[in-house]
Protein backbone atom coordinates (compact mmCIF):
# COMPACT_ATOMS: atom_id res chain seq x y z
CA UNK A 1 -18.42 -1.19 -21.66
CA UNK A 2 -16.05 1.25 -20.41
CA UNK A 3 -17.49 0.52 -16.72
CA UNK A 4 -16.94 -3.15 -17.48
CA UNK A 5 -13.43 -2.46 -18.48
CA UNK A 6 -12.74 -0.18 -14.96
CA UNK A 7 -13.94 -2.79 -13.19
CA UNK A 8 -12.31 -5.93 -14.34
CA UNK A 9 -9.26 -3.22 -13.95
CA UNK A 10 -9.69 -2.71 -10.37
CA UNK A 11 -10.24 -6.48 -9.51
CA UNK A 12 -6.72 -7.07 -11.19
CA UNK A 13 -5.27 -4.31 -9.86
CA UNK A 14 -6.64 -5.21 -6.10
CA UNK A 15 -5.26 -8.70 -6.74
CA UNK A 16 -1.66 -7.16 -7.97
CA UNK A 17 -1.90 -4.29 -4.83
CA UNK A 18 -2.86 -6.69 -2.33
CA UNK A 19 0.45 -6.50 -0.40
CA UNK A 20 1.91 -3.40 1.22
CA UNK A 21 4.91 -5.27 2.39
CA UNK A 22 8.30 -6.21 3.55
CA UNK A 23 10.51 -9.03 2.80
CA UNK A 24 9.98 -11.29 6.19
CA UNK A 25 7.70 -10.89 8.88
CA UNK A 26 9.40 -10.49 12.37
CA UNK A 27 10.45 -13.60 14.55
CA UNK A 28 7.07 -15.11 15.49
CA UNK A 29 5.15 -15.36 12.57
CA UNK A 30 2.41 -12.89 11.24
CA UNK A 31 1.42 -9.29 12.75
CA UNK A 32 -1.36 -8.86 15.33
CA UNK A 33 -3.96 -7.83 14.20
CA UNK A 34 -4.33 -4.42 16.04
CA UNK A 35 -7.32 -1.94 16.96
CA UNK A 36 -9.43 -0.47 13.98
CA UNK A 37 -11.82 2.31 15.00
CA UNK A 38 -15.33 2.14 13.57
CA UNK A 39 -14.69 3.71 10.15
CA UNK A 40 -11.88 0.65 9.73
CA UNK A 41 -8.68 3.10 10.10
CA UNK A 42 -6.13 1.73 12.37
CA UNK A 43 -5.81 4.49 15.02
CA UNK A 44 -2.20 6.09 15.13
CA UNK A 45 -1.37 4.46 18.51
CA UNK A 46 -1.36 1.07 16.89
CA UNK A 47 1.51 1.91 15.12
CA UNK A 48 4.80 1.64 16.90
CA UNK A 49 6.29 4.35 19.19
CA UNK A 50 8.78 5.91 16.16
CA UNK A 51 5.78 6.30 14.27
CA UNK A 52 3.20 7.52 16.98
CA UNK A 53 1.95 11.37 16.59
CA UNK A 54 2.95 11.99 12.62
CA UNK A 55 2.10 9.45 10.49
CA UNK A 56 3.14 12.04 7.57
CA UNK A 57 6.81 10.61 8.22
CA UNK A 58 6.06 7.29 7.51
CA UNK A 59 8.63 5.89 4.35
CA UNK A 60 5.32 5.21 2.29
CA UNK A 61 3.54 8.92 2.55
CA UNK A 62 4.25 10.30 -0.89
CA UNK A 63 3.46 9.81 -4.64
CA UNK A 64 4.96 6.57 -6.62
CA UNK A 65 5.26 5.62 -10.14
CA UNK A 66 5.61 3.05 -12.13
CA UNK A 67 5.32 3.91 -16.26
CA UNK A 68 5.97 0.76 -17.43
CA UNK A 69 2.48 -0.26 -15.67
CA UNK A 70 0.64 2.21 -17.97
CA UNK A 71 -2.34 0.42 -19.57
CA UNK A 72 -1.43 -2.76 -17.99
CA UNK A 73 -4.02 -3.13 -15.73
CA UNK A 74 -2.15 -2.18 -12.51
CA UNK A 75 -2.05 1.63 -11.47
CA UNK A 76 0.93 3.41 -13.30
CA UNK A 77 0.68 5.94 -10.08
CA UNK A 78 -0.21 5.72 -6.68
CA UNK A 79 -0.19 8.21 -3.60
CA UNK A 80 -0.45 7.77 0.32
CA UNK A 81 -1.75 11.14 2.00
CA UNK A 82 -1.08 11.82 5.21
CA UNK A 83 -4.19 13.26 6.32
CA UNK A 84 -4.22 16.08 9.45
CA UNK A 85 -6.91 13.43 11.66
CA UNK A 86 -3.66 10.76 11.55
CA UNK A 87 -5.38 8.10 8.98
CA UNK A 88 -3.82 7.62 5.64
CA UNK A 89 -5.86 8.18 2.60
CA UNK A 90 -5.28 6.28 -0.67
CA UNK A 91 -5.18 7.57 -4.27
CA UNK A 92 -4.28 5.11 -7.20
CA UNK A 93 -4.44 6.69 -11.42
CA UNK A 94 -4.28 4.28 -14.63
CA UNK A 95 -1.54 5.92 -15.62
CA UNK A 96 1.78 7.30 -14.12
CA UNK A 97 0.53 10.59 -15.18
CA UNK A 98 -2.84 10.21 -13.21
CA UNK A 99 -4.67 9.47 -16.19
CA UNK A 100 -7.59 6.87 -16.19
CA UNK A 101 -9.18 5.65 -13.68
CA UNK A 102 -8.96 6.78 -10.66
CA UNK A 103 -9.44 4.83 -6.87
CA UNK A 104 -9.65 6.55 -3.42
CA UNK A 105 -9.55 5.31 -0.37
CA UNK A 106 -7.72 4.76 2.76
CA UNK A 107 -4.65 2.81 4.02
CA UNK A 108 -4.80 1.02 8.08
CA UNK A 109 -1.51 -0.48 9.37
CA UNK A 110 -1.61 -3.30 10.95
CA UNK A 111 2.24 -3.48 11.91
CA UNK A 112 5.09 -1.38 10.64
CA UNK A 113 8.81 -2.83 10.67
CA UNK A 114 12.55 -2.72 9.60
CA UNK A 115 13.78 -5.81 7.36
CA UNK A 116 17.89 -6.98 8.24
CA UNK A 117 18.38 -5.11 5.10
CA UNK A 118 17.15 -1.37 6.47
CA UNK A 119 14.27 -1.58 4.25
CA UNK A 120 11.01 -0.02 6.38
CA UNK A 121 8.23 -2.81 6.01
CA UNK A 122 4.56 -3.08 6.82
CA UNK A 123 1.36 -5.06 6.77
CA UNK A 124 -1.73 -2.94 6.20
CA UNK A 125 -5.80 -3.14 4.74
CA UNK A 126 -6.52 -0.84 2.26
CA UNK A 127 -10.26 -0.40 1.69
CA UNK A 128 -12.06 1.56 -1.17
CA UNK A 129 -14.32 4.23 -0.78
CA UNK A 130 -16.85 1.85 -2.62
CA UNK A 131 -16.15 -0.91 0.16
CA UNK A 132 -13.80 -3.17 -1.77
CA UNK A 133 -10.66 -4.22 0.36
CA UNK A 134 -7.32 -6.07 0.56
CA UNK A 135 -4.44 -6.94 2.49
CA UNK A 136 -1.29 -6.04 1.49
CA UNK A 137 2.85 -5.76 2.46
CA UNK A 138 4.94 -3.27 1.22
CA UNK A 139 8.84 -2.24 1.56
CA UNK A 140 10.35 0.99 1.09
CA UNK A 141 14.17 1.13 0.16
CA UNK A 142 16.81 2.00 2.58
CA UNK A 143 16.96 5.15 0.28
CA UNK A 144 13.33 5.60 0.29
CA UNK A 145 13.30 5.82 -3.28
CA UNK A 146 11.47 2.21 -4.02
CA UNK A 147 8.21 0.51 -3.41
CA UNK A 148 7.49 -2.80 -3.55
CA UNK A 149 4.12 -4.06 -3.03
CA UNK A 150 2.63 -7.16 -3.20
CA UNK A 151 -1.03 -8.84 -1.77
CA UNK A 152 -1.93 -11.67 -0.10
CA UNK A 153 1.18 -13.07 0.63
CA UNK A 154 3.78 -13.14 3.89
CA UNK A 155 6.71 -11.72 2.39
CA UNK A 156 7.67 -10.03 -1.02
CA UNK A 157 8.78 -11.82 -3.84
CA UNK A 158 9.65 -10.05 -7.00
CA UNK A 159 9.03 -13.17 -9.12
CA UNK A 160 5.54 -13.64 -7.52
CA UNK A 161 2.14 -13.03 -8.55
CA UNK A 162 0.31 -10.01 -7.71
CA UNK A 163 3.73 -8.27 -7.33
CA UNK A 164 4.34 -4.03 -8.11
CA UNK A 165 7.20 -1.76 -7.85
CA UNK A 166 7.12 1.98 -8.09
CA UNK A 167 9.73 5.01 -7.74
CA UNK A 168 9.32 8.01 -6.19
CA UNK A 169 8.10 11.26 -7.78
């Protein structure tokens, strides 16, 4: 049962997570869809030049939380490693605390951007160890204290579905 339960968790949660983020896409429409090497991680030179060479100062490397999320069937934490080969690995907990269950696996940008409000922006997949996968947008704040993510959409909208915020730890 308790595998049941994980499970119907993680479909919900990969429908809520779905959308890494920003508020409008640039002038043009959607975001190429850039190189992926053969284990699926966007190499680091797809990102743009400010982000090329350390992708451990990109707005979204860090731990978020979200406490009111706990036991709600979206993570209550999750973290974005910068990992020393350049990808991105992915770590979402239950619970704010890192409780429950927990869900590795890694994040590939497909374009990174700043919003007319200063907010850093991007359009990535992020794909489970086990195989399972989604597109996503997210937006960090201008203080880099916010995340907002939200799936299958092409820009965040608070009052939409599969729609997450978390703070910085």
């Amino acid at each position: 049962m308790k595998v049941i339960i994980g499970l119907l968790q993680l479909v919900l949660f990969a429908a809520v997570f779905i959308a890494l983020g920003g508020s409008a896409l640039p002038a043009g429409g959607s975001p190429a869809n850039v190189g992926v090497n053969a284990a699926g991680i966007s190499a680091q030179s797809t990102l743009p030049c400010e982000w090329q060479g350390d992708v451990s100062k990109l707005p979204v490397i860090g731990t978020w939380i979200n406490k009111d999320y706990n036991n709600d069937g979206r993570s209550g934490m999750v973290e974005y490693i910068a990992d020393s080969d350049g990808t991105i690995s992915y770590r979402a907990c239950d619970n704010a605390d890192g409780s429950g269950n927990v869900y590795k696996g890694k994040v590939s940008y497909r374009k990174r951007w700043t919003d007319e409000q200063g907010r850093q922006c991007g359009r990535c997949t992020v794909t489970l160890d086990f195989g399972m996968s989604w597109e996503t947008l997210d937006r960090v704040s201008k203080d880099g204290k916010t995340l907002e993510v939200q799936s299958g959409v092409k820009t965040i909208d608070p009052k939409g579905p599969r729609y997450s915020i978390y703070y910085r730890k």
